[in-house]
N, C-alpha and C. Protein backbone atom coordinates (compact mmCIF):
# COMPACT_ATOMS: atom_id res chain seq x y z
N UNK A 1 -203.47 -189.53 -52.67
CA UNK A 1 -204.18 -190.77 -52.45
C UNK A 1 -203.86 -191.75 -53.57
N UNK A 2 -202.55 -192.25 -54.12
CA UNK A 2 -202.14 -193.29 -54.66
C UNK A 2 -202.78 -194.48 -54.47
N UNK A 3 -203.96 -194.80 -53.61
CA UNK A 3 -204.37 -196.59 -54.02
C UNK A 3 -205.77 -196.41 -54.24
N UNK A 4 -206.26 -194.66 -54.79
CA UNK A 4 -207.77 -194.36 -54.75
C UNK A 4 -207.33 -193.88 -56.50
N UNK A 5 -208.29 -194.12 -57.53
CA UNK A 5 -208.59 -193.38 -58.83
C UNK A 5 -209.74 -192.87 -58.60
N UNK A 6 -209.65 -192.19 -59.64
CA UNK A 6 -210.96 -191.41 -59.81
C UNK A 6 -211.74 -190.41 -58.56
N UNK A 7 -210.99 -190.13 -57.60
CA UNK A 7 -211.76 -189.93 -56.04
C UNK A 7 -212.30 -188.48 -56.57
N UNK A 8 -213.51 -188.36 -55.80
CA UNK A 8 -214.41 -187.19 -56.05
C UNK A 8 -215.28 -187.38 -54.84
N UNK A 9 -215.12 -185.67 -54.28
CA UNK A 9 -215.86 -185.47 -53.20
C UNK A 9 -216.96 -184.36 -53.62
N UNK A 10 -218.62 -184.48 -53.18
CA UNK A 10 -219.65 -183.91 -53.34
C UNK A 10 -219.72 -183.81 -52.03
N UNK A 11 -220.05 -181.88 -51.77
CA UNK A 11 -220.60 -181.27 -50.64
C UNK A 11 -222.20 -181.08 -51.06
N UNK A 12 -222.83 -182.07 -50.17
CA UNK A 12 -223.80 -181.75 -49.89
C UNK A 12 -224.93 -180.58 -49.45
N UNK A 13 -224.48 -180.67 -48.51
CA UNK A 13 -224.90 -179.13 -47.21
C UNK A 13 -224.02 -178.81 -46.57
N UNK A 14 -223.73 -177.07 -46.35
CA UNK A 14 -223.06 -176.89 -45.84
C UNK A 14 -223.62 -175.40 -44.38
N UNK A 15 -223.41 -175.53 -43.70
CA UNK A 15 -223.98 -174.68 -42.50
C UNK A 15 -222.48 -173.54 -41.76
N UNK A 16 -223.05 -172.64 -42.04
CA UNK A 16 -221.85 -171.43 -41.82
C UNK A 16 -222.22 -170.66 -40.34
N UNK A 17 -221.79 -170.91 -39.42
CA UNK A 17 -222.08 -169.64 -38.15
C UNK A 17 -221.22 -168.26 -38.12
N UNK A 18 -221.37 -167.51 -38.67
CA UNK A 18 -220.41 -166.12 -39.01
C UNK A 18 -220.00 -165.93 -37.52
N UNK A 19 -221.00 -166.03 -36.45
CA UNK A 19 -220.31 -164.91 -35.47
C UNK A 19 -219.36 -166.22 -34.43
N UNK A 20 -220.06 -168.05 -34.75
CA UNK A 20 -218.96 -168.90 -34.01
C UNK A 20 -217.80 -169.09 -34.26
N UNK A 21 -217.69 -168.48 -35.68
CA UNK A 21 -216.50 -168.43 -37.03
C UNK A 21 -216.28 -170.15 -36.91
N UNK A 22 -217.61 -171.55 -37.46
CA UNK A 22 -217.94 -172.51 -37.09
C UNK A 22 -217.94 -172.67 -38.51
N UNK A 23 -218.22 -173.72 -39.43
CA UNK A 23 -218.75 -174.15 -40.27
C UNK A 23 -218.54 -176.00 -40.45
N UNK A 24 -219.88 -176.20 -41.03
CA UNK A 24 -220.14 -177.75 -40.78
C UNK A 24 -220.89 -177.97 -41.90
N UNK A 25 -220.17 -179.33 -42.73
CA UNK A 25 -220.54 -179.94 -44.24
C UNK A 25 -220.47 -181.22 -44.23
N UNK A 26 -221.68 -181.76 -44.77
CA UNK A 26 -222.29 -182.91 -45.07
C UNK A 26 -221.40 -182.72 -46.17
N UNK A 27 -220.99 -184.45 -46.81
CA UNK A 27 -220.26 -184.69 -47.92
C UNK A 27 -220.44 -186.21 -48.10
N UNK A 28 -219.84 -186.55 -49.24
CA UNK A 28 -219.48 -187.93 -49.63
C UNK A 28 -218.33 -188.19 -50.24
N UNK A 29 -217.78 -189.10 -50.76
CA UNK A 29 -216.58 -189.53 -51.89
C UNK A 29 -217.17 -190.77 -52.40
N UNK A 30 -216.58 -190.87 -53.51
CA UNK A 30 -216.61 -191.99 -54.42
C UNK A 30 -215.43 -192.38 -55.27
N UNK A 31 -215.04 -193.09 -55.19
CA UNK A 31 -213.63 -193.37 -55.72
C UNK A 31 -213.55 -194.88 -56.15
N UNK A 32 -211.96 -195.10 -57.18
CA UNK A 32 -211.74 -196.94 -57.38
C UNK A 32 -210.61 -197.18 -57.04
N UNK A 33 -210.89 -198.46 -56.23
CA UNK A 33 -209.17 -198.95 -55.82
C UNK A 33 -208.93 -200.41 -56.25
N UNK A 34 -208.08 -200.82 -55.74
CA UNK A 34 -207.58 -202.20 -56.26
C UNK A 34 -208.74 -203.14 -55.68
N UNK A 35 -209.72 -202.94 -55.20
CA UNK A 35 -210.98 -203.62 -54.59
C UNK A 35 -212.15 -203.56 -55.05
N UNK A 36 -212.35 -202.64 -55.79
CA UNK A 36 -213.29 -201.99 -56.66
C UNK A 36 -213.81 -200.35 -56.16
N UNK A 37 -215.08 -200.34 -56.29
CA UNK A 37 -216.03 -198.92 -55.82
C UNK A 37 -215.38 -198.93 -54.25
N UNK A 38 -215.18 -197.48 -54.41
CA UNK A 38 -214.99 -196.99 -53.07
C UNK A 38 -216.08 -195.97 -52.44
N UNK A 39 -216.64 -195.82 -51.39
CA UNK A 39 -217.76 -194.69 -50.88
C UNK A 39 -217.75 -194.34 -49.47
N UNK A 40 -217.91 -193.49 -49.58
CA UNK A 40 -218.07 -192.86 -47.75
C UNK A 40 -218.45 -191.69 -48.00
N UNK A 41 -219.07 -191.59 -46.66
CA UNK A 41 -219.96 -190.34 -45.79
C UNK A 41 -218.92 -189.97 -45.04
N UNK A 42 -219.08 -188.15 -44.65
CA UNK A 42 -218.10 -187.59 -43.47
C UNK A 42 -219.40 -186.13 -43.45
N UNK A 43 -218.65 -185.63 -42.26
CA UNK A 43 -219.40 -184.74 -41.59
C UNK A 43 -218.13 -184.26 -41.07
N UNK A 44 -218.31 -182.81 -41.68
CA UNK A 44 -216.76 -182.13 -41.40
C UNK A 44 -216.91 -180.68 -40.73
N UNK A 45 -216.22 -180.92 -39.45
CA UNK A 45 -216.46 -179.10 -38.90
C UNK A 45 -215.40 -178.50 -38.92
N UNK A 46 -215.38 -177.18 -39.30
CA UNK A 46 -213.84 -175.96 -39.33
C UNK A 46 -214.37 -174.97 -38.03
N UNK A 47 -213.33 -174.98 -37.56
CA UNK A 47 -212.94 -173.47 -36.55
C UNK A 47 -212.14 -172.56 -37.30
N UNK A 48 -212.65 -171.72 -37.61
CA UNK A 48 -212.11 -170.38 -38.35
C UNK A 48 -211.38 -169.32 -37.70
N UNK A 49 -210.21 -168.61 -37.62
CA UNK A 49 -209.74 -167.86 -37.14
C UNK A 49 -210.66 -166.76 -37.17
N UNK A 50 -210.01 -165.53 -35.88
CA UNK A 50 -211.09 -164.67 -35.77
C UNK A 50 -211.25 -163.67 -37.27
N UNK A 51 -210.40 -163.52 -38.26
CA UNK A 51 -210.19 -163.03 -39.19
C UNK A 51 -211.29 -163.78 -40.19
N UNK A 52 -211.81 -164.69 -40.34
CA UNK A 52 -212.30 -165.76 -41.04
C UNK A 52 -211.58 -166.52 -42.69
N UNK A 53 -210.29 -166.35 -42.08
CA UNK A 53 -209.18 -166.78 -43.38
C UNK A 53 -208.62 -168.10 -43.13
N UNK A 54 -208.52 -168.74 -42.16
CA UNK A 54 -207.95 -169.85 -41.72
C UNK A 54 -208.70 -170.86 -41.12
N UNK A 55 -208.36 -171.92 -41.33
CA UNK A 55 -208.72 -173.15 -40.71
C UNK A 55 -208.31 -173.03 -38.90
N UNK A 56 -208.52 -173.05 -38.03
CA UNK A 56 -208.03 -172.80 -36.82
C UNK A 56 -208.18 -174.76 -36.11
N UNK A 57 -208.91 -175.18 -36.52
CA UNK A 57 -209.44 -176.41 -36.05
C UNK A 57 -210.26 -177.04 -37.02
N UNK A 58 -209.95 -178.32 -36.99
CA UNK A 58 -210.58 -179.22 -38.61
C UNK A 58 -210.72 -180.88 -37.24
N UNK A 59 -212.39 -181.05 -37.58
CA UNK A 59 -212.58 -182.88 -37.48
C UNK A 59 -213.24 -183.22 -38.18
N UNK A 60 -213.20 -184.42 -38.81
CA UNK A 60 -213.79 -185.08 -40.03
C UNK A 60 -214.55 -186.18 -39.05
N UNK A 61 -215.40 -186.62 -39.26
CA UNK A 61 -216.18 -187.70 -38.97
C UNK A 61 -216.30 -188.61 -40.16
N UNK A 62 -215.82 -189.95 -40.08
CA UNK A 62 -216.58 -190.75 -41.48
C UNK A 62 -216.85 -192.11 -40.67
N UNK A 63 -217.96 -192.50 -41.97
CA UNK A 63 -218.66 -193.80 -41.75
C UNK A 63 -217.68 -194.80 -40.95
N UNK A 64 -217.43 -194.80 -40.17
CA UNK A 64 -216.39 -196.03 -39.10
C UNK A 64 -216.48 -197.57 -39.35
N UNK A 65 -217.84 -197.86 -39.52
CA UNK A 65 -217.50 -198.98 -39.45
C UNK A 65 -217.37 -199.36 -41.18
N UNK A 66 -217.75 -198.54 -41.97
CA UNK A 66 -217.29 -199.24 -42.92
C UNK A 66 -215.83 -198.94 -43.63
N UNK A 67 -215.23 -197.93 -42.90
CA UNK A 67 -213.41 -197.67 -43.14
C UNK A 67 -212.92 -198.40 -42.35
N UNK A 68 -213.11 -199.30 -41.20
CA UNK A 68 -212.80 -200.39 -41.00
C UNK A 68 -212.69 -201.22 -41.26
N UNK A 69 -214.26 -201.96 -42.22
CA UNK A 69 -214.18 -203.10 -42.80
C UNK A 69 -213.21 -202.68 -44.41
N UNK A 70 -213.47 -201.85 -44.58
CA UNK A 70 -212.58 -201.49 -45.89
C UNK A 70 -211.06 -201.11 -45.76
N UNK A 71 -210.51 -200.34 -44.90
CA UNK A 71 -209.16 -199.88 -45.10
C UNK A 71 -208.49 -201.15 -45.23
N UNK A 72 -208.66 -202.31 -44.10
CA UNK A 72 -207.32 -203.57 -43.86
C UNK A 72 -207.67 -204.46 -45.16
N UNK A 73 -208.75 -204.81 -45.85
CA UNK A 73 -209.05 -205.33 -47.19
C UNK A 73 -208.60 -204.53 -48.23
N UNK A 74 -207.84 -203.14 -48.47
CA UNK A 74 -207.39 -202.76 -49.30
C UNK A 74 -205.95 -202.66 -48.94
N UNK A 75 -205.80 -202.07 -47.92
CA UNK A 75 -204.21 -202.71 -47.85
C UNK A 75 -203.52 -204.07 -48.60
N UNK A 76 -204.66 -205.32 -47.88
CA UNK A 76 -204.22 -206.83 -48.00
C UNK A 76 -204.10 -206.54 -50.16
N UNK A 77 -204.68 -205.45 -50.59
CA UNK A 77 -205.12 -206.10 -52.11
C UNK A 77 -204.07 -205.65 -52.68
N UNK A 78 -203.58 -204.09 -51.97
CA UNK A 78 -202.75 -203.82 -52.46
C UNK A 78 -201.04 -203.98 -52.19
N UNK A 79 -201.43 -204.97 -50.56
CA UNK A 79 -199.42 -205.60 -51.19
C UNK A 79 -199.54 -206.59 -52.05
N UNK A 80 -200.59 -207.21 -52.07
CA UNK A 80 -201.24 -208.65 -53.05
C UNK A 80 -200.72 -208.24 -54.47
N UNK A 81 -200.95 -206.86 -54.98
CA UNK A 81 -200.50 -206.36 -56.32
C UNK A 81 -199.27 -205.99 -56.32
N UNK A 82 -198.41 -205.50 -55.04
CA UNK A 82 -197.23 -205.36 -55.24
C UNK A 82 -196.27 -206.55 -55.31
N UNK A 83 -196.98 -207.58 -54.86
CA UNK A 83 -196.14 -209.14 -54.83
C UNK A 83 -196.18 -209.82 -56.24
N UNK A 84 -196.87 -209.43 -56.70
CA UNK A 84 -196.92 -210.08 -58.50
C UNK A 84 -198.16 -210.69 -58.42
């Protein structure tokens, strides 16, 4: 993640189903980019192989509308810094 410093993710809660081989975690990030403070929420579920060693299936959920209003405003900042 080259246009994020400092990024740090805190797991909140995390909920394990042994026998769905399921697991689901509340989280956040906080990070700095060429825009300033960066933050978001996600809600992340794993499908675990039947072994319970592998990722089998991964979806992230995050805050939408505000990685919308944020991703194309950090792009714009950061060709803005690559242009001089």
């Amino acid at each position: 993640m080259s246009a994020f410093r400092d990024f740090d993710v805190t797991v909140h809660d995390t909920i394990v189903d042994e026998e769905a081989r399921k697991m689901v975690m509340h989280a956040s990030s906080t990070g700095t980019t060429a825009l300033g403070p960066y933050n978001n929420d996600y809600t992340l579920i794993l499908h675990m192989t039947e072994d319970g060693r592998k990722v089998e299936k991964f979806y992230e959920f995050v805050d939408s509308a505000y990685t919308v209003d944020y991703m194309p405003r950090l792009q714009d900042a950061i060709a803005n810094q690559q242009k001089g």
